[in-house]
Every structure is written in C-alpha cells, then in structure tokens.
C-alpha atoms as a PDB file:
ATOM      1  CA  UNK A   1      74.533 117.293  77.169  1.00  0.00           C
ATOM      2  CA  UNK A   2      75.947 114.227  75.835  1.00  0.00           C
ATOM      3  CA  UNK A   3      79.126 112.637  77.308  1.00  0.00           C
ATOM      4  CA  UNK A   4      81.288 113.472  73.913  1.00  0.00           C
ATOM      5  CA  UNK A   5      81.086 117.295  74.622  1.00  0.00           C
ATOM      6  CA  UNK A   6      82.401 117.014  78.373  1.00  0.00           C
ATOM      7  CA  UNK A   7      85.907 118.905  78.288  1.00  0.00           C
ATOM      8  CA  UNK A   8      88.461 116.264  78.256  1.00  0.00           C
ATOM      9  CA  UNK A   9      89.775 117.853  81.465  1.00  0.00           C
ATOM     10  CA  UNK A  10      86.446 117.476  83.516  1.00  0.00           C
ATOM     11  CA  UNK A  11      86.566 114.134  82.232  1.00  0.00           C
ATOM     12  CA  UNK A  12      90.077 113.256  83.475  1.00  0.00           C
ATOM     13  CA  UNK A  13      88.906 114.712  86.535  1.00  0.00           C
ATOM     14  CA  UNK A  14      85.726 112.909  87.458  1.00  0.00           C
ATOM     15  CA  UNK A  15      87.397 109.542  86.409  1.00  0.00           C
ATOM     16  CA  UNK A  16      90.725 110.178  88.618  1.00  0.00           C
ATOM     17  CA  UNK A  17      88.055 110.657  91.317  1.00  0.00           C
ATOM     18  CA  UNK A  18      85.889 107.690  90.429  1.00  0.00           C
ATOM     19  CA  UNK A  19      88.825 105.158  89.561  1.00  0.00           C
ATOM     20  CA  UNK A  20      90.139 106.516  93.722  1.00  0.00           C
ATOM     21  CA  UNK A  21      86.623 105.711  94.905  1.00  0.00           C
ATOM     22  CA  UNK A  22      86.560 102.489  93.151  1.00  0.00           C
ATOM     23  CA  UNK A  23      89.695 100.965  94.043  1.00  0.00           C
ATOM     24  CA  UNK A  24      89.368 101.810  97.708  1.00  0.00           C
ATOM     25  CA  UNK A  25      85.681 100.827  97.827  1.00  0.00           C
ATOM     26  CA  UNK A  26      86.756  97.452  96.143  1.00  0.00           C
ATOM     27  CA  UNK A  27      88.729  97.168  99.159  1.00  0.00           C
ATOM     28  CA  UNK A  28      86.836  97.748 101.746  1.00  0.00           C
ATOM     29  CA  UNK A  29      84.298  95.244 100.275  1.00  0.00           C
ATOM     30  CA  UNK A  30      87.250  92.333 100.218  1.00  0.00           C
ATOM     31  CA  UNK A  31      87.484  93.082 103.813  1.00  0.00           C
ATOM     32  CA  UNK A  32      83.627  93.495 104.848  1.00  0.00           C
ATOM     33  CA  UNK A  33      83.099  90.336 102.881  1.00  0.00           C
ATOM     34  CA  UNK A  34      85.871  88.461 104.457  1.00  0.00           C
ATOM     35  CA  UNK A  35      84.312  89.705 107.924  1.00  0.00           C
ATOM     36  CA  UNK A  36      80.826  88.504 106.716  1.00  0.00           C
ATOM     37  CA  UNK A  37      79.860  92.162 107.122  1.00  0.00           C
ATOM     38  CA  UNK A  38      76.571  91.757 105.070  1.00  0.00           C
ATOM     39  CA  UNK A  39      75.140  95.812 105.061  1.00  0.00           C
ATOM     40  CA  UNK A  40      79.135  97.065 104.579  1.00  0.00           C
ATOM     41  CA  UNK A  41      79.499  94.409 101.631  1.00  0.00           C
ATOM     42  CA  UNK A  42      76.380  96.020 100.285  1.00  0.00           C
ATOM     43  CA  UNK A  43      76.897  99.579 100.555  1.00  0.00           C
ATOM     44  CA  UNK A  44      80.757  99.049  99.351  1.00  0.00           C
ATOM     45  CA  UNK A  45      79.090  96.878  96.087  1.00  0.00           C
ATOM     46  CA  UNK A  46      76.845  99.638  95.016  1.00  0.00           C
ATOM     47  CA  UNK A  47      79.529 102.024  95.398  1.00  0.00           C
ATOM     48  CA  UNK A  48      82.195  99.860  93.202  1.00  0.00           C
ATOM     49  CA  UNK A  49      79.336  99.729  90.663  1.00  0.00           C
ATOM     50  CA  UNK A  50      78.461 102.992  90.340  1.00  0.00           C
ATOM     51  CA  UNK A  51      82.093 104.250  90.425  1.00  0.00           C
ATOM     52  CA  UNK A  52      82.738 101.741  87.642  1.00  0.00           C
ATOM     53  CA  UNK A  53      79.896 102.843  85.133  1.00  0.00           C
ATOM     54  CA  UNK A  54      80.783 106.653  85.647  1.00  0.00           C
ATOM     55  CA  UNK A  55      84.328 105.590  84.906  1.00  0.00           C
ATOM     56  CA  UNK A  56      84.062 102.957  82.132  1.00  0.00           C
ATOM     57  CA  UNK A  57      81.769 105.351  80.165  1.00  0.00           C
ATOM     58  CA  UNK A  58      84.339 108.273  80.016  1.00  0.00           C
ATOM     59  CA  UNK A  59      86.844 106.112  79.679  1.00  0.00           C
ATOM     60  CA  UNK A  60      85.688 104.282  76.730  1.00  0.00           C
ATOM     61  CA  UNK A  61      84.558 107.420  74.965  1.00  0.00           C
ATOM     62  CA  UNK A  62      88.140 108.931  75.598  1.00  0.00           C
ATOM     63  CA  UNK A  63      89.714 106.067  73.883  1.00  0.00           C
ATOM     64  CA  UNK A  64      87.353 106.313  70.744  1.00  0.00           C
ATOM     65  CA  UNK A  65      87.875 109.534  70.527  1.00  0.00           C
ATOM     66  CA  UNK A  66      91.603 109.264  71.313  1.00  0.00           C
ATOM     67  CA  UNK A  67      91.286 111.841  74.328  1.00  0.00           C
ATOM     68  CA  UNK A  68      94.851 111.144  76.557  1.00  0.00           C
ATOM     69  CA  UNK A  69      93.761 113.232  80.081  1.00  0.00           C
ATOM     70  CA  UNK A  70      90.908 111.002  80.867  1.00  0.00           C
ATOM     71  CA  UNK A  71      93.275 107.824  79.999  1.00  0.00           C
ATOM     72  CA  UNK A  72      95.768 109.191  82.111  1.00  0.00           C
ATOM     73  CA  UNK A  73      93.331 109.843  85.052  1.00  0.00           C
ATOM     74  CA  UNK A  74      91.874 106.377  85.066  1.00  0.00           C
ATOM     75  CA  UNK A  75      95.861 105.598  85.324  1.00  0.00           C
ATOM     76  CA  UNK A  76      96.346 108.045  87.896  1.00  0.00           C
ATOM     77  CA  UNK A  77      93.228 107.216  89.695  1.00  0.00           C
ATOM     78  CA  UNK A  78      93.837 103.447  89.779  1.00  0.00           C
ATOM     79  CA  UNK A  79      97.189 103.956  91.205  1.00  0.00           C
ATOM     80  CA  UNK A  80      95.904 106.630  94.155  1.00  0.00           C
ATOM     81  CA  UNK A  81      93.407 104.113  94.962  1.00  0.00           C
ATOM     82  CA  UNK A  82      95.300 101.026  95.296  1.00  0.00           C
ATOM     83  CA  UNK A  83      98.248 102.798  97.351  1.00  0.00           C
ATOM     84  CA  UNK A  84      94.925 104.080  99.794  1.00  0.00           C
ATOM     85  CA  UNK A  85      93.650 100.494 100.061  1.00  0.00           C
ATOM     86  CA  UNK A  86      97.401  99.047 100.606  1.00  0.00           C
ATOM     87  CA  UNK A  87      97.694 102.278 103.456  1.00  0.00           C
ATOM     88  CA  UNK A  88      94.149 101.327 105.056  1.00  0.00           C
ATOM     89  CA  UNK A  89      95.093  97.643 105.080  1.00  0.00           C
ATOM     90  CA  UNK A  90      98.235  97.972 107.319  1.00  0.00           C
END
C-alpha cells in the first residue's frame, strides 16, 4: 500500500497521535537531558524520531495533495502535546 491511498481520515488520525507522542516525548527528553539521565534521553530520542518520520511523511503528502484532516491533526496533535508536556512539567 503506498502512503497516497491511506484515507485522509486514518491519516489525520495516526498523525494527531504521533504529533501527541512527539511533543510530550520531546519533553521528557529536555528534562532527562537536563537531569543527565543518559538511557531516558535515549529511549525519549528514538521515540521523538520515530514519531517525527511517521508524522512528517503524512504530513507532507497531505499538503501535496492538499488533504486538510491530516493538516489539521498535526495542528491538533501539536497543541494536545504541548498542553501534556506544560501539565507534566508543573
């Protein structure tokens, strides 16, 4: 299956999910870093990176091909996940 036949919906679903898990992992590495956590910085880094290649490649095929629900759930997603971080922080 190639990525430009996923529904646009199942796309603007896995990238709201992905853009949540990215934004909180990014987090969580800022702070595992800062605590010279060296295993938590790791884990945390491959999980940014592989949140960000599942997102970035629906998300740029959305925008070629001018698909608005995967836009709007890297939107979405980006704003769940930074409210989660700010909540986890305090």
């Amino acid at each position: 299956m190639d990525i430009s036949e996923l529904n646009p919906w199942l796309s603007a679903m896995i990238v709201l999910f992905t853009q949540i898990v990215f934004l909180y992992a990014r987090t969580l590495n800022v702070i595992y870093t800062a605590e010279r956590k060296l295993i938590q910085t790791l884990v945390s880094g491959n999980i940014i990176g592989i949140a960000w290649l599942i997102s970035i490649s629906l998300g740029v095929n959305a925008l070629m091909t001018l698909q608005w629900q995967p836009i709007a759930g890297h939107l979405i997603g980006g704003s769940v996940g930074v409210i989660m971080a700010f909540r986890r922080k305090s």
